[in-house]
C-alpha atoms as a PDB file:
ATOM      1  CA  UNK A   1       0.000   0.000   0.000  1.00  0.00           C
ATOM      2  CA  UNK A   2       3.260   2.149  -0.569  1.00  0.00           C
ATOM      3  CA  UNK A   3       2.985   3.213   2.938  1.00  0.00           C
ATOM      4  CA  UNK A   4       0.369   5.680   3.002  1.00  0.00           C
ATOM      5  CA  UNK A   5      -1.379   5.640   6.688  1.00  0.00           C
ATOM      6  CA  UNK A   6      -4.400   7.868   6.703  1.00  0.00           C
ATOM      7  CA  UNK A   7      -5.816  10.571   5.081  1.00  0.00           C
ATOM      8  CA  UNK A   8      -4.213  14.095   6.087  1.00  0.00           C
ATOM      9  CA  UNK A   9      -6.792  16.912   4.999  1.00  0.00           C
ATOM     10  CA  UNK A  10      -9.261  17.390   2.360  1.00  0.00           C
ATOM     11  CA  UNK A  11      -9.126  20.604   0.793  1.00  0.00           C
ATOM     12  CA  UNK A  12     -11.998  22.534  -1.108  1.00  0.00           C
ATOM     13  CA  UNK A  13     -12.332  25.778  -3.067  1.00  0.00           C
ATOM     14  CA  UNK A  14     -15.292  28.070  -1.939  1.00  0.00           C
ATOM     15  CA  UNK A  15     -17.026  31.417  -3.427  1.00  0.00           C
ATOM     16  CA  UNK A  16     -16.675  33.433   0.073  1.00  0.00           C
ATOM     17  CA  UNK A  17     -14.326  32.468   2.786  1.00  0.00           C
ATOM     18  CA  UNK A  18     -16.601  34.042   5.539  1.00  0.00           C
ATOM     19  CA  UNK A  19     -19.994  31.897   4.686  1.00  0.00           C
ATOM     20  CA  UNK A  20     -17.587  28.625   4.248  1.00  0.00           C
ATOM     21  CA  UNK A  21     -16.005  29.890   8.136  1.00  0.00           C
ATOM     22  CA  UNK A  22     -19.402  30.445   9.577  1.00  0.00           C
ATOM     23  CA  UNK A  23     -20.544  27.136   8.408  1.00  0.00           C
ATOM     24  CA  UNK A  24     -17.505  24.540   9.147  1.00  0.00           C
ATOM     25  CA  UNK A  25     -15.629  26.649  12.526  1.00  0.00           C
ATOM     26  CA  UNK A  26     -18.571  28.321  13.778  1.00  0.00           C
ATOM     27  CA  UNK A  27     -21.509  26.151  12.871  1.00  0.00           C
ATOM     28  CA  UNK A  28     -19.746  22.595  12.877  1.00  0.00           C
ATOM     29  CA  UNK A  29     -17.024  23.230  15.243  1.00  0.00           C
ATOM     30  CA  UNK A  30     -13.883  22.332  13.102  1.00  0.00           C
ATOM     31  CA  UNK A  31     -11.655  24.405  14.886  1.00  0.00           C
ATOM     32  CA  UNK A  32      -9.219  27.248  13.085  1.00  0.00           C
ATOM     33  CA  UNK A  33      -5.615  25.944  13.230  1.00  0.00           C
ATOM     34  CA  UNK A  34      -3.916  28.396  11.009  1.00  0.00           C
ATOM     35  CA  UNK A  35      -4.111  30.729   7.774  1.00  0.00           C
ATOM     36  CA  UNK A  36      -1.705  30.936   5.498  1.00  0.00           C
ATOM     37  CA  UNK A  37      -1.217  34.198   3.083  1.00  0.00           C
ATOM     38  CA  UNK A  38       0.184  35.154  -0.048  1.00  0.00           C
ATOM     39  CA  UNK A  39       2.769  37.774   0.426  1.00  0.00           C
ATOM     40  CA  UNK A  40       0.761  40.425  -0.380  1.00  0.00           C
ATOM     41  CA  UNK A  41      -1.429  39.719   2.208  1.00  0.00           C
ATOM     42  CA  UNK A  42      -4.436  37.743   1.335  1.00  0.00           C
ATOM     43  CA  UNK A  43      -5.718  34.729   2.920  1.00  0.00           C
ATOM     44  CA  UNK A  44      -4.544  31.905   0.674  1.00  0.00           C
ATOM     45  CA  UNK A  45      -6.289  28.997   2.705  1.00  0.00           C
ATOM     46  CA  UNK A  46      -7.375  28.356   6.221  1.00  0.00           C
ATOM     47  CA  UNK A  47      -6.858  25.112   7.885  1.00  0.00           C
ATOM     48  CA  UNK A  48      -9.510  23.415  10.010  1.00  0.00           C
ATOM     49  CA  UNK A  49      -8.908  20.707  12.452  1.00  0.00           C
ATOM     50  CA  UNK A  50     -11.395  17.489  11.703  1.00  0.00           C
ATOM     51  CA  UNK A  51      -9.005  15.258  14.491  1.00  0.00           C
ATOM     52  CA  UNK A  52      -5.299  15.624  15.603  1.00  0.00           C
ATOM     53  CA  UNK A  53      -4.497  13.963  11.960  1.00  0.00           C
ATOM     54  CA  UNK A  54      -7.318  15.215   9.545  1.00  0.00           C
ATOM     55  CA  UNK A  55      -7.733  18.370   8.324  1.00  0.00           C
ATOM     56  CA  UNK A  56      -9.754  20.368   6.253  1.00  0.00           C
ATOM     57  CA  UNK A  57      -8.362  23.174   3.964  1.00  0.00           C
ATOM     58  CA  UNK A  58     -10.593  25.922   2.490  1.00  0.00           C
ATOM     59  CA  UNK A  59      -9.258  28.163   0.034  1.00  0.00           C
ATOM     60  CA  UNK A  60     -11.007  31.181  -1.107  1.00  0.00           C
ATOM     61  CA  UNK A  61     -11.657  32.032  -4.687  1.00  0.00           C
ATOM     62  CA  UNK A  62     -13.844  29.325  -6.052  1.00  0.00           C
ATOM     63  CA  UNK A  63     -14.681  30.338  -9.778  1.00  0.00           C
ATOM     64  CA  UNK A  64     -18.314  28.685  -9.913  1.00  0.00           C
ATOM     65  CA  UNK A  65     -21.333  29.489  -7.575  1.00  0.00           C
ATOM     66  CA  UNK A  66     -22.003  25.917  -6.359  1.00  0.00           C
ATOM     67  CA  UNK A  67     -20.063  22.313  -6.658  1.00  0.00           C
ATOM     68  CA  UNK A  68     -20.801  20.001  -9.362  1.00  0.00           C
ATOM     69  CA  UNK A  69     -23.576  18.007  -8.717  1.00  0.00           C
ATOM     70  CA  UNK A  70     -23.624  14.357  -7.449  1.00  0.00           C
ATOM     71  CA  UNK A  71     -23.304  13.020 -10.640  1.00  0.00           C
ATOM     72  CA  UNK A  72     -20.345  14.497 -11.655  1.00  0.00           C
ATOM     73  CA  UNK A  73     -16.911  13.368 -12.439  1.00  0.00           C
ATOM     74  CA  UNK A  74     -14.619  14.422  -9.425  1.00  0.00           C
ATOM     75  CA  UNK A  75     -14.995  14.398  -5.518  1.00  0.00           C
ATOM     76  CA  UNK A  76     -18.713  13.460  -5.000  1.00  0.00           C
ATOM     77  CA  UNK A  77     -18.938  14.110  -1.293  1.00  0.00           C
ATOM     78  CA  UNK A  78     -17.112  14.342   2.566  1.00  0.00           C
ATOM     79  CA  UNK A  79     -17.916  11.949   4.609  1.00  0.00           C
ATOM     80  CA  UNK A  80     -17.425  12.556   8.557  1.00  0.00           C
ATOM     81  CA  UNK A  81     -17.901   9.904  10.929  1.00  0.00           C
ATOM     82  CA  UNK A  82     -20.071  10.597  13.847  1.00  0.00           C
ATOM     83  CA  UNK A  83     -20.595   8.593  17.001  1.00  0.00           C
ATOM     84  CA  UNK A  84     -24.236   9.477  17.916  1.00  0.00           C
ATOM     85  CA  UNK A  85     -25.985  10.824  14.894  1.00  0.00           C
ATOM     86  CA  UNK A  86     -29.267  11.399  16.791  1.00  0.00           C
ATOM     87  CA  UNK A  87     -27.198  14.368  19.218  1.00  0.00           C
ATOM     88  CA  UNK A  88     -25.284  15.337  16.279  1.00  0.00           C
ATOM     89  CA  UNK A  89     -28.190  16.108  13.683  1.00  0.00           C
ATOM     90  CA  UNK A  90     -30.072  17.722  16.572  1.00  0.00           C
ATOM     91  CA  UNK A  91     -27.044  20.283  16.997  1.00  0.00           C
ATOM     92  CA  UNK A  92     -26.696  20.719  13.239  1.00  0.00           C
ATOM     93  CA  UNK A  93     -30.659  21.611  13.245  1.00  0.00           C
ATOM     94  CA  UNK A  94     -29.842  23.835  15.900  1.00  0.00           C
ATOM     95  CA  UNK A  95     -27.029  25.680  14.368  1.00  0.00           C
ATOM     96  CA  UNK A  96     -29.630  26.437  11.791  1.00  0.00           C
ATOM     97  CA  UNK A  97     -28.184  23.880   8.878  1.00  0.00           C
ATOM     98  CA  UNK A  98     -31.039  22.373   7.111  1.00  0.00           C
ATOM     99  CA  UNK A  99     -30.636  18.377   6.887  1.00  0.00           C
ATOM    100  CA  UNK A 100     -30.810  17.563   3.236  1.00  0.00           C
ATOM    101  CA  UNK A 101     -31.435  14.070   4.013  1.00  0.00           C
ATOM    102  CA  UNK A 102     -32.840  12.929   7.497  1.00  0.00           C
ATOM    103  CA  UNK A 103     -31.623   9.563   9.103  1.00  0.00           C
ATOM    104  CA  UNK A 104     -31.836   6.376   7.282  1.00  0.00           C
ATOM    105  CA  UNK A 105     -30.110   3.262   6.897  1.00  0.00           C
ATOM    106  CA  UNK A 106     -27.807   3.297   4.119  1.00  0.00           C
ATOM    107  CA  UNK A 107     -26.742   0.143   1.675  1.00  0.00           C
ATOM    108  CA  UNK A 108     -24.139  -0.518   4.129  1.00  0.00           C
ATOM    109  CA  UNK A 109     -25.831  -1.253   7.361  1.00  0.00           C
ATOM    110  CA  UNK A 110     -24.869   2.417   8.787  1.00  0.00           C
ATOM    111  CA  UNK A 111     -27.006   4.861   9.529  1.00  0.00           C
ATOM    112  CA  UNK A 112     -26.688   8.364   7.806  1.00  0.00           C
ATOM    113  CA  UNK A 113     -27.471  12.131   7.473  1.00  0.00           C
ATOM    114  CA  UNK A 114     -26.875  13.917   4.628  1.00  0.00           C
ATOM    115  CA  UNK A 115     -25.761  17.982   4.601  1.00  0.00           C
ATOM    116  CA  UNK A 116     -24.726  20.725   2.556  1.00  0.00           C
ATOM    117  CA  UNK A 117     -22.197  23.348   2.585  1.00  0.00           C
ATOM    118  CA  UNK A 118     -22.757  27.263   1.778  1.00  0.00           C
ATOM    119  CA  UNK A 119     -21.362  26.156  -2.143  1.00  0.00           C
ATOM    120  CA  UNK A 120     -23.202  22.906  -2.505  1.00  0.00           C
ATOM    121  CA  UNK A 121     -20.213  20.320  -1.397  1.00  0.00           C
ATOM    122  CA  UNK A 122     -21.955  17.358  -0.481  1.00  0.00           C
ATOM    123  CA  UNK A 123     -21.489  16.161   3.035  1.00  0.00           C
ATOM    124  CA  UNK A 124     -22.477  13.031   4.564  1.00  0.00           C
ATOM    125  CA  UNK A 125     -23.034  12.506   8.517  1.00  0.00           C
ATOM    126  CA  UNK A 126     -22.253   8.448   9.244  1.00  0.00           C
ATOM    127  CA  UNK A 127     -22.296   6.249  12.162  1.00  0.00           C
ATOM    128  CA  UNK A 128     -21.165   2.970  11.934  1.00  0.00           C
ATOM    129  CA  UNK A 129     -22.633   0.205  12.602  1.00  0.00           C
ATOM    130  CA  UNK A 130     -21.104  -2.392  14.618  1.00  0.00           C
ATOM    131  CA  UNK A 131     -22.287  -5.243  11.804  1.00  0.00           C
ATOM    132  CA  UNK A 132     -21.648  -2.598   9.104  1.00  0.00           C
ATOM    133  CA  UNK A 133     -20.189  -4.012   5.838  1.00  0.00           C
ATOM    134  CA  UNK A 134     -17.271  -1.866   6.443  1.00  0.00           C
ATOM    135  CA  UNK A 135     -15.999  -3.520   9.330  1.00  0.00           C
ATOM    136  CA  UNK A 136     -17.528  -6.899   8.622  1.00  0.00           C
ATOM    137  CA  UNK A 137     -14.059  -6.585   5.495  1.00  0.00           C
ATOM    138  CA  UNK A 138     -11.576  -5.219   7.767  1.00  0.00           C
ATOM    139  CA  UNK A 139     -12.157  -8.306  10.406  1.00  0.00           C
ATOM    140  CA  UNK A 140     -11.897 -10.270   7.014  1.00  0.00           C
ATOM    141  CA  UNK A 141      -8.809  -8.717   6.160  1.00  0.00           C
ATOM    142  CA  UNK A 142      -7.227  -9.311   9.898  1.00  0.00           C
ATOM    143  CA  UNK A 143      -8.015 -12.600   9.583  1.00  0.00           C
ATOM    144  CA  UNK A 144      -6.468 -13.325   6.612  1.00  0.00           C
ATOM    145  CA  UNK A 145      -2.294 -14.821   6.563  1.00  0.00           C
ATOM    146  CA  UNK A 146       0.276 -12.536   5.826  1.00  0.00           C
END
């Protein structure tokens, strides 16, 4: 697997910095870890903290008013794992994001939320499930020899 051992950020490009802040730092909670600038001063992205080893990076600028829809070739959504989606949806309600899919069961035995970002980036809410088709392979994969 040449070595690679997670997945350090995911970056995306968004029509106005500010909205995109609100809604990840101030709505979600992804906390502000650092800004970097291009030497004449502007913000050239902003770096959120998702865990101690996953980021996401938000650069300002986006040319287009929303993201390619769900068809479309490219990235087709983020997915952030959640550990009680029940709480978690609740809070999203409350910080006034509309849920653009309520709770269901999805193909692979986890239950999932769907949201939306200020430009239309796709973002699914998932808790696993302990029989979830995920984790059902990964035991596979443990228990197979070396």
């Amino acid at each position: 697997m040449l070595g690679v051992v997670g997945i350090g950020h995911v970056a995306i490009k968004v029509t106005d910095l500010d909205r995109s802040l609100d809604f990840y730092r101030d709505r979600l909670g992804f906390p502000e870890m650092l800004r970097l600038k291009h030497d004449n001063g502007e913000t050239w992205l902003v770096y959120l903290r998702i865990t101690d080893d996953q980021y996401l990076e938000i650069f300002p600028g986006a040319e287009n008013d929303r993201a390619p829809g769900w068809n479309a070739n490219g990235v087709n959504h983020m997915c952030f794992t959640i550990e009680d989606l029940d709480g978690t949806t609740e809070r999203v309600k409350a910080a006034g994001i509309a849920l653009t899919s309520e709770i269901k069961p999805g193909l692979d035995g986890n239950r999932q939320a769907w949201i939306e970002d200020p430009d239309g980036n796709r973002i699914e809410l998932m808790e696993m499930a302990q029989d979830c088709l995920q984790l059902q392979a990964i035991r596979r994969l443990h228990q197979e020899p070396a």
